[in-house]
Protein backbone atom coordinates (compact mmCIF):
# COMPACT_ATOMS: atom_id res chain seq x y z
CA UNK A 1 0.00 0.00 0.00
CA UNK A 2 1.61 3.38 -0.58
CA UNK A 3 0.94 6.42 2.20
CA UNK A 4 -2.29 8.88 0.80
CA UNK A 5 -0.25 11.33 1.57
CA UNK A 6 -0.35 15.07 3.81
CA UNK A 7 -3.89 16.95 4.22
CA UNK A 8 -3.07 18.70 1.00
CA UNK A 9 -2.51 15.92 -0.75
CA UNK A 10 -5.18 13.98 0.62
CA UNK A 11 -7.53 16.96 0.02
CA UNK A 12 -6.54 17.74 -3.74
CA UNK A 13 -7.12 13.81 -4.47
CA UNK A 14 -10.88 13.86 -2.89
CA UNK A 15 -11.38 17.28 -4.72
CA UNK A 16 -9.87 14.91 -7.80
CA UNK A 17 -12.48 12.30 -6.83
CA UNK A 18 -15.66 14.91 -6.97
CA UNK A 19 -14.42 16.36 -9.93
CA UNK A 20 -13.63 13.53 -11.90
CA UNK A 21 -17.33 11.93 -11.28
CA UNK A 22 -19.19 15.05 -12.41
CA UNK A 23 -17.07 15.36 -15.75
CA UNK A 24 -17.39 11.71 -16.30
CA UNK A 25 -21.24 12.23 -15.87
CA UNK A 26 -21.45 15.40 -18.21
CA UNK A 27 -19.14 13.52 -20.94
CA UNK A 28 -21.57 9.98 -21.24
CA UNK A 29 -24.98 12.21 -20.05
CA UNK A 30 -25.77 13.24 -23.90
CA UNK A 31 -25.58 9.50 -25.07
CA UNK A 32 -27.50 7.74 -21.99
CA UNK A 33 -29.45 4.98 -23.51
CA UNK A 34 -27.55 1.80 -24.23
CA UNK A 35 -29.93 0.33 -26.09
CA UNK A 36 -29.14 2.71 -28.87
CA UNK A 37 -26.28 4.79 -28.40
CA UNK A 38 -23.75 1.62 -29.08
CA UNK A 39 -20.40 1.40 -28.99
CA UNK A 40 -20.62 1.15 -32.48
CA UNK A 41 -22.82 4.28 -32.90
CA UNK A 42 -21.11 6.52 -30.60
CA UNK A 43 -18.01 6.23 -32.42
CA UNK A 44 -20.02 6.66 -36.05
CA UNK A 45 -20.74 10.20 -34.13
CA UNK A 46 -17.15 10.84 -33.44
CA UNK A 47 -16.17 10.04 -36.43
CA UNK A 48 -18.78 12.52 -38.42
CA UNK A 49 -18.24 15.48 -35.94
CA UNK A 50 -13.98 14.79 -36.68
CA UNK A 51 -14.35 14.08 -32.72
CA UNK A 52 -11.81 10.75 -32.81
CA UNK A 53 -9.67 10.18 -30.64
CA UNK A 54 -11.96 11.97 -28.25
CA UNK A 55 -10.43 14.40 -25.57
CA UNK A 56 -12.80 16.48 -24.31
CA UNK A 57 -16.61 16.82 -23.38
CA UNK A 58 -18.80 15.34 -26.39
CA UNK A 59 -19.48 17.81 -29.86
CA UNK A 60 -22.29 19.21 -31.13
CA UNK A 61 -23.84 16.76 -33.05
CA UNK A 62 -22.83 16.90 -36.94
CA UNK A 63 -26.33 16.21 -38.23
CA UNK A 64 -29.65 16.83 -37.49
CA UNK A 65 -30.41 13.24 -37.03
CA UNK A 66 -27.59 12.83 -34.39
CA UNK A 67 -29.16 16.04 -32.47
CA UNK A 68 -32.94 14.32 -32.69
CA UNK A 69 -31.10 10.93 -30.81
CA UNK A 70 -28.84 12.42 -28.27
CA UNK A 71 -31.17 13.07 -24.69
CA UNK A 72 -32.48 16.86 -24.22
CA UNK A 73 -29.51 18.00 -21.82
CA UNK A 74 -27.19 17.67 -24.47
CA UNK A 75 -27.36 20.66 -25.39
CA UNK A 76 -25.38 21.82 -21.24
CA UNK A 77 -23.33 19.19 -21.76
CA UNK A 78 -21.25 19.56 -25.24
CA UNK A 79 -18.11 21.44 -25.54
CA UNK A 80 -18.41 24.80 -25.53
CA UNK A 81 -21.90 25.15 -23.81
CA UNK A 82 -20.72 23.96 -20.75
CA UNK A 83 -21.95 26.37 -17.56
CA UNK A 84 -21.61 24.28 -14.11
CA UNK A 85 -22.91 20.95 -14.06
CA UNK A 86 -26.51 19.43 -15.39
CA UNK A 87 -28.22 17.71 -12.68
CA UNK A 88 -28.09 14.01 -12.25
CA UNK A 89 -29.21 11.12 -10.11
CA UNK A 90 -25.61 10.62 -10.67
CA UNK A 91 -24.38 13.66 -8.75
CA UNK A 92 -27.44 14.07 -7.09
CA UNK A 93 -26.71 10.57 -4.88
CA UNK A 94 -22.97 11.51 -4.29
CA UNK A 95 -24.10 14.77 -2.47
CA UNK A 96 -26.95 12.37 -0.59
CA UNK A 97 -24.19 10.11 1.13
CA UNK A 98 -22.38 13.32 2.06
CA UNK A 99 -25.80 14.60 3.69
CA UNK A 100 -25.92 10.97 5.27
CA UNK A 101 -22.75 10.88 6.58
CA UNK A 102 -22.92 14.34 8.39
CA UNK A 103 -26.46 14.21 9.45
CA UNK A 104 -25.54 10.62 11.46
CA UNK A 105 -22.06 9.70 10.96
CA UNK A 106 -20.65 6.33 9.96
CA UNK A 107 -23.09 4.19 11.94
CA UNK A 108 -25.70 5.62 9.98
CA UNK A 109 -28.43 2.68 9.51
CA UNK A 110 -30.52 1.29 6.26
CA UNK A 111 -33.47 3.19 7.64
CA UNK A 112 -31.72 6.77 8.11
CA UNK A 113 -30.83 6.08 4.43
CA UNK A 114 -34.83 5.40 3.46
CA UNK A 115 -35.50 8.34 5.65
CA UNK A 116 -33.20 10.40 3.88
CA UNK A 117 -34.63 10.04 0.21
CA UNK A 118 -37.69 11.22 1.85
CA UNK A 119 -36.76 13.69 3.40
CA UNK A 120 -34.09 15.42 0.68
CA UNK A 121 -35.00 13.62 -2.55
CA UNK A 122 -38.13 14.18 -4.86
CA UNK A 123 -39.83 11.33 -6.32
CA UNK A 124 -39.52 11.61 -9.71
CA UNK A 125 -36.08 12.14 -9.54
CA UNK A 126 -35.27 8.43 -8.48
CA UNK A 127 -35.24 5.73 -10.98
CA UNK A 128 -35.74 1.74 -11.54
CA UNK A 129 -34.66 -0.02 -8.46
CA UNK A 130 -34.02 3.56 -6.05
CA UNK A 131 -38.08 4.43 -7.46
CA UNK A 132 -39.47 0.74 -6.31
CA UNK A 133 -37.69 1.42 -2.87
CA UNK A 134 -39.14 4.96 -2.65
CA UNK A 135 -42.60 3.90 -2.87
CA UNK A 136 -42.43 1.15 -0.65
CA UNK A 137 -40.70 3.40 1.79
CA UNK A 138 -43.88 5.33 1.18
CA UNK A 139 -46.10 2.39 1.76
CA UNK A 140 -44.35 1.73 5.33
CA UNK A 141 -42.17 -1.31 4.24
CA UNK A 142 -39.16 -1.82 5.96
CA UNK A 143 -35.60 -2.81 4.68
CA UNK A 144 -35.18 -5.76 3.29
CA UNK A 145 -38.23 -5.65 1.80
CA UNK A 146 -37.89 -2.63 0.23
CA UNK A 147 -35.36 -3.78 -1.89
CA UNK A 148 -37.65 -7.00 -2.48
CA UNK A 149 -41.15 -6.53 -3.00
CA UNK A 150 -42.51 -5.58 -6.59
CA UNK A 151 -38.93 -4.54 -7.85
CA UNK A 152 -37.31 -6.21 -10.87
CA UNK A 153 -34.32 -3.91 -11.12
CA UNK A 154 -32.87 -5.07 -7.86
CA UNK A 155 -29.20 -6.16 -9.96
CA UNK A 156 -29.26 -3.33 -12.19
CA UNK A 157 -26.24 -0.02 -11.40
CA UNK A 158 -28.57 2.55 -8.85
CA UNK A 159 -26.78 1.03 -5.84
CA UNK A 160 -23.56 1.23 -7.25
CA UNK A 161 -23.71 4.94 -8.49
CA UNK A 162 -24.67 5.71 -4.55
CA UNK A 163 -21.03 4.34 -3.57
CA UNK A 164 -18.47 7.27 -3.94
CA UNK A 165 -18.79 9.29 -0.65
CA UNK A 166 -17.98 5.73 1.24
CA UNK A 167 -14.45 5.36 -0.66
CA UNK A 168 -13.81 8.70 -0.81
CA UNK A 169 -14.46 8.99 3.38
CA UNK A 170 -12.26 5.60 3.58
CA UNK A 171 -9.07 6.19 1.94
CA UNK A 172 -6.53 3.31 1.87
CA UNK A 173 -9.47 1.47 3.71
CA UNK A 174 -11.73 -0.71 0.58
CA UNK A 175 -13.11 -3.27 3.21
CA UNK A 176 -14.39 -0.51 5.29
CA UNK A 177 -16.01 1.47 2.16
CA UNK A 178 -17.40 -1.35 0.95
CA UNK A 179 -18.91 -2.31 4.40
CA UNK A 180 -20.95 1.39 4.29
CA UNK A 181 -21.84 0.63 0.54
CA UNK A 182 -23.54 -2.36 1.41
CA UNK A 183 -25.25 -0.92 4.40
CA UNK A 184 -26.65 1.62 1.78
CA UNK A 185 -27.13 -0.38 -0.85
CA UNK A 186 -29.76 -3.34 0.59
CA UNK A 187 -32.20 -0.41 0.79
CA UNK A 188 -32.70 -1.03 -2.94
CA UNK A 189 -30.98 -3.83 -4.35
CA UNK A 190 -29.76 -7.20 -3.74
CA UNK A 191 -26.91 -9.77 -5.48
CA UNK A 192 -25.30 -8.07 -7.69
CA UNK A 193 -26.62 -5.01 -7.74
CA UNK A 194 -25.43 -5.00 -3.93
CA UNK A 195 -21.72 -6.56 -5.04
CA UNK A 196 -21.57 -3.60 -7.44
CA UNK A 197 -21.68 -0.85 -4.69
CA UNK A 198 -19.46 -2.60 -2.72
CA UNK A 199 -16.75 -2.91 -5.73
CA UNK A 200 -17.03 0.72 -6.18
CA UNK A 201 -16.80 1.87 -2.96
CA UNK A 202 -13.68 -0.48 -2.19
CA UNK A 203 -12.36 0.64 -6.01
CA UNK A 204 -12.33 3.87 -5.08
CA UNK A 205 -10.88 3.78 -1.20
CA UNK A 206 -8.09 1.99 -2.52
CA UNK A 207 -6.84 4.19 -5.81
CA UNK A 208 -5.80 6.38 -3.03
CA UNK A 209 -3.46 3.90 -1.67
CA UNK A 210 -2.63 1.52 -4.74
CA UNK A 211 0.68 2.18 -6.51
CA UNK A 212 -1.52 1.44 -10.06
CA UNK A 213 -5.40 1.23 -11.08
CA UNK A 214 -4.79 -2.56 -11.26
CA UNK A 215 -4.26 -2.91 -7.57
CA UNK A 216 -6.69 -0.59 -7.08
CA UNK A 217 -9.12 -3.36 -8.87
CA UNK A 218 -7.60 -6.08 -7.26
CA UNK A 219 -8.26 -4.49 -4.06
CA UNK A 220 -11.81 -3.70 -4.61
CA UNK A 221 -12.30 -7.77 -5.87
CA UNK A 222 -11.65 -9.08 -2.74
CA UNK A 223 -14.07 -7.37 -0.99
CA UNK A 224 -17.06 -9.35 -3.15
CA UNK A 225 -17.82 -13.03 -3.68
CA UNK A 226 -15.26 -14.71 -5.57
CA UNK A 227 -18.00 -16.54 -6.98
CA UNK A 228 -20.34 -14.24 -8.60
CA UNK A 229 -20.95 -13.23 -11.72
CA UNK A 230 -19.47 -8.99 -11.11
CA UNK A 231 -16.54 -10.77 -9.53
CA UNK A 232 -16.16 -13.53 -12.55
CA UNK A 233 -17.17 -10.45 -15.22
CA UNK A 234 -14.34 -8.25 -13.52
CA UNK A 235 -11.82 -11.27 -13.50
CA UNK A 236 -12.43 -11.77 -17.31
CA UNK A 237 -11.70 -8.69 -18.42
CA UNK A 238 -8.67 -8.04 -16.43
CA UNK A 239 -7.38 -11.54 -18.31
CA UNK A 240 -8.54 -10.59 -21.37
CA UNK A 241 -6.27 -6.77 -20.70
CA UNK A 242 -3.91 -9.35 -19.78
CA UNK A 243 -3.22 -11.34 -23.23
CA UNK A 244 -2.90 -7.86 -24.96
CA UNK A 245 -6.59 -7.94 -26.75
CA UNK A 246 -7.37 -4.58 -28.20
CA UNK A 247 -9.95 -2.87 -25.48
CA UNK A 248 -12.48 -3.20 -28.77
CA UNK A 249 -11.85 -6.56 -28.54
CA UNK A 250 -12.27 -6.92 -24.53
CA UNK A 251 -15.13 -5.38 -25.05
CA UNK A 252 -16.52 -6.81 -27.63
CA UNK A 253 -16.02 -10.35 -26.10
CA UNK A 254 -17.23 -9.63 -22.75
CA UNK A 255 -20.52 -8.05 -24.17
CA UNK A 256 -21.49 -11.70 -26.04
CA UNK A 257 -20.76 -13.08 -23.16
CA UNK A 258 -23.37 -11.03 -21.02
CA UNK A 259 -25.51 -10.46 -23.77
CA UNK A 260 -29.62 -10.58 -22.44
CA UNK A 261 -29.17 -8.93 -19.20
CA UNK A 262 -30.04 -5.53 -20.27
CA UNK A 263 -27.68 -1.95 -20.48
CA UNK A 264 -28.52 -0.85 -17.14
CA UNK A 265 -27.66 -4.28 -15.13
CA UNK A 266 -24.56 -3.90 -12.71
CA UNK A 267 -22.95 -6.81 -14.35
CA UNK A 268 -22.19 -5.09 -18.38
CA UNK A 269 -21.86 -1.79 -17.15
CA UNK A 270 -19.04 -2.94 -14.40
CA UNK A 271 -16.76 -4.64 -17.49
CA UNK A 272 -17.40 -1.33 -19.18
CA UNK A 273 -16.17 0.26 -16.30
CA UNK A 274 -13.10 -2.01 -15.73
CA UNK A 275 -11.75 -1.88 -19.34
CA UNK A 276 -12.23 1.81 -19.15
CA UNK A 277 -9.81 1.76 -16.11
CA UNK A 278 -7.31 -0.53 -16.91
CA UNK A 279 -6.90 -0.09 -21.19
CA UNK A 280 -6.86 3.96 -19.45
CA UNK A 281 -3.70 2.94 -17.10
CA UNK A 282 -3.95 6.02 -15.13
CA UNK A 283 -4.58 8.54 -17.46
CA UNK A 284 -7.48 10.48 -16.60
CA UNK A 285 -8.65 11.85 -20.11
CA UNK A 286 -8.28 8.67 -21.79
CA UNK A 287 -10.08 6.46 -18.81
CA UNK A 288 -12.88 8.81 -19.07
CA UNK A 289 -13.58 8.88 -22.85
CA UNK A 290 -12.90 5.19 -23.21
CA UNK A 291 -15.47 4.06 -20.57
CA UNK A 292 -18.00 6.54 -21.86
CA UNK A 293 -17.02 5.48 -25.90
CA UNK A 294 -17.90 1.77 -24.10
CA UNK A 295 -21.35 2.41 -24.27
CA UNK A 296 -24.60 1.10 -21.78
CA UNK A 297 -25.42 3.45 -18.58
CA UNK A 298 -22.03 6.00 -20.52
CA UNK A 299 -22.58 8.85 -17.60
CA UNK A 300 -23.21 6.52 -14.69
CA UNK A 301 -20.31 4.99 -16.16
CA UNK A 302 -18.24 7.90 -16.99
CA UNK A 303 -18.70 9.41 -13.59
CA UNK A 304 -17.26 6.45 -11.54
CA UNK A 305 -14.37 6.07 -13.88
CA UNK A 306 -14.03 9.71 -13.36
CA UNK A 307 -13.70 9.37 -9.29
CA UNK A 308 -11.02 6.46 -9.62
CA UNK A 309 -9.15 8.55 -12.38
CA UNK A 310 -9.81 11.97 -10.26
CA UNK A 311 -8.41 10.42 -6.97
CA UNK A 312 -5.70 8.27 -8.19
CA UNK A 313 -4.30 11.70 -10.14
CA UNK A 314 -5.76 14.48 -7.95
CA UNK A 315 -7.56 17.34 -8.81
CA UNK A 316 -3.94 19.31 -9.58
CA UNK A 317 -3.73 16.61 -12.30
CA UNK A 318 -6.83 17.31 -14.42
CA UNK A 319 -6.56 19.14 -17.17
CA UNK A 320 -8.56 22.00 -16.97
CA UNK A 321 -10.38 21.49 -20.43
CA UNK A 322 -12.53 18.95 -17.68
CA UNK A 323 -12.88 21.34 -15.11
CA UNK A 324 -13.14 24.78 -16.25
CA UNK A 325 -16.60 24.62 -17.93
CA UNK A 326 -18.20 23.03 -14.52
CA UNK A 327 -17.51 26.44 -13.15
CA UNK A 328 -17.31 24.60 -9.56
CA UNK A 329 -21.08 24.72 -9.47
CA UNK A 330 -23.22 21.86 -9.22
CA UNK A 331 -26.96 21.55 -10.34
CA UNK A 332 -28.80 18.81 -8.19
CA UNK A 333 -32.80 17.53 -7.02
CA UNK A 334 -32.07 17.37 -3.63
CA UNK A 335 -33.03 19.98 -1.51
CA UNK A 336 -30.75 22.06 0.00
CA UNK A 337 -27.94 21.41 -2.17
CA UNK A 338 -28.85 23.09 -5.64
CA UNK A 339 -26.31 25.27 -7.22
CA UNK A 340 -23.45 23.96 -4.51
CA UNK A 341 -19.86 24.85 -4.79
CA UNK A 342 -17.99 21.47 -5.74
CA UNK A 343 -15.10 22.84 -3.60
CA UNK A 344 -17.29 23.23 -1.05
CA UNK A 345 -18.74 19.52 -1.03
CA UNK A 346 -15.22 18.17 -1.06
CA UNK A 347 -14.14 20.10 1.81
CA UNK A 348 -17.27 19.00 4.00
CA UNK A 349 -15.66 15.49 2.57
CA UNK A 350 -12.30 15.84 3.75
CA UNK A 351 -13.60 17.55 7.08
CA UNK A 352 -15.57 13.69 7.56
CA UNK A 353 -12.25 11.72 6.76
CA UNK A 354 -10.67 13.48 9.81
CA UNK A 355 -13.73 12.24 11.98
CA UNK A 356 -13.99 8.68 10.36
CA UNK A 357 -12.21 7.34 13.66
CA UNK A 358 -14.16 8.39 15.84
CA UNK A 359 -16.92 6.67 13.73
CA UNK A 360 -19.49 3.75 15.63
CA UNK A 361 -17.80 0.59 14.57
CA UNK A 362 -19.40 -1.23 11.27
């Protein structure tokens, strides 16, 4: 394991970590929908805009046609009509776990979470699995059940796009951060849709630690069943890396061989994650466009390859073609928290790393 670091250090990386998630969101929000922006199509639109390789935020689309199929926001979330962030469940869950952790520290319980969403988040702002939970909440069912009853998106990615405050709060510590995922996570989902919040959160805890992302993965493995299929997904494409296949290749094998379960299950989206981490080796621009180029859930996507990338370089490390346009102001649903400085929301981070020891035990 190698030392986070000083407070300024150790600050810059978690600034690195919020910053890195909301341009990650922003670049794959314009192309959300798996089912038709492929990886095969979102290159056909880099390719007509003269976009490839791709370095920055998304272009304007090239043709009319490409403008009718990219989602409404696209037009806050291209280069050059960037202005602060878009809001996103994305973003908007990341500054939830924040609220969490302050409002009742790190022996926070499934219910506070429930009550939380309530309390902070508007219905029609949640989605699949988080939206079943919501209304059962609202019906007076208890957790597990609200992850349970009358939900069939209980494996798909909502759980694991909640995970970033508990690896940022738990540097150097995945085990830990994936202990608070979990505890967050069986609100909503269960198998893998649990496993994935528990990868991320241990993914990210240990890029500040791990000498390279690949550590950083193997770290974040071990904290999930060897045995099930995120685990064996993860494992395949790290071998397949491994050999030297091209990350089209990787990625083109690894989607036949979870072809049926659908763009926004945990499962696809988390080997679209790991090639976009490991074919990136470090390198925060190319991480970021290659997970988002990978296709499926492309800003949920984008934004957690964004906090690895973001905390494993720092914020100091970004180039500022990412960060500039976000203006260090973030748009988000939940109340209280709309038009929030990101600066701000990584120093109220930092400030809950220093307390994380005197946290009740998990």
């Amino acid at each position: 394991m190698t030392p986070v670091g000083g407070e300024p250090e150790l600050a810059d990386r978690v600034l690195g970590g919020w910053l890195g998630r909301i341009a990650g969101n922003m670049l794959g929000k314009p192309v959300e929908q798996g089912d038709l922006w492929t990886r095969e199509r979102i290159d056909r639109y880099l390719r007509r805009a003269a976009a490839l390789p791709l370095t920055d935020y998304l272009p304007e689309p090239a043709t009319e046609e490409d403008a009718l199929r990219l989602r409404p926001e696209w037009r806050a979330c291209v280069r050059g009509r960037i202005h602060g962030s878009c809001r996103d469940d994305d973003v908007d869950y990341a500054i939830l776990g924040l609220d969490l952790l302050e409002t009742h520290g790190f022996g926070f319980s499934t219910e506070q979470v429930g009550d939380l969403w309530l309390l902070r988040l508007p219905y029609l702002q949640t989605f699949t699995a988080e939206r079943a939970a919501y209304r059962n909440l609202t019906a007076g069912l208890k957790p597990p059940l609200t992850a349970t009853y009358d939900n069939p998106y209980q494996e798909w990615i909502g759980a694991l796009i909640r995970a970033d405050v508990y690896g940022w709060t738990c540097p150097g510590l995945p085990r830990r951060a994936a202990a608070l995922a979990r505890r967050d996570a069986v609100l909503s989902h269960t198998g893998n849709g649990v496993y994935g919040a528990m990868f991320a959160a241990a993914l990210i805890a240990a890029a500040f630690t791990a000498p390279t992302v690949r550590h950083a993965l193997d770290e974040a493995l071990a904290v999930v069943p060897a045995s099930s299929r995120l685990a064996r997904t993860v494992r395949r494409v790290a071998s397949l890396h491994d050999t030297g296949m091209t990350w089209e290749d990787t990625l083109t094998t690894v989607t036949e061989e979870t072809a049926g379960l659908g763009w926004i299950h945990t499962v696809p989206n988390a080997a679209v994650l790991t090639a976009g981490l490991l074919y990136g080796d470090g390198d925060f621009t190319r991480t970021l466009t290659l997970t988002v180029r990978g296709g499926l859930d492309t800003d949920s996507n984008g934004a957690t390859a964004g906090s690895v990338a973001g905390v494993l370089c720092g914020a100091s490390a970004i180039p500022p073609r990412w960060t500039e346009p976000l203006e260090d102001t973030v748009r988000s649903a939940v109340f209280g928290f709309d038009g929030a400085r990101i600066s701000e929301l990584a120093r109220r981070t930092l400030r809950l790393v220093e307390v994380r020891d005197r946290a009740a035990p998990i």
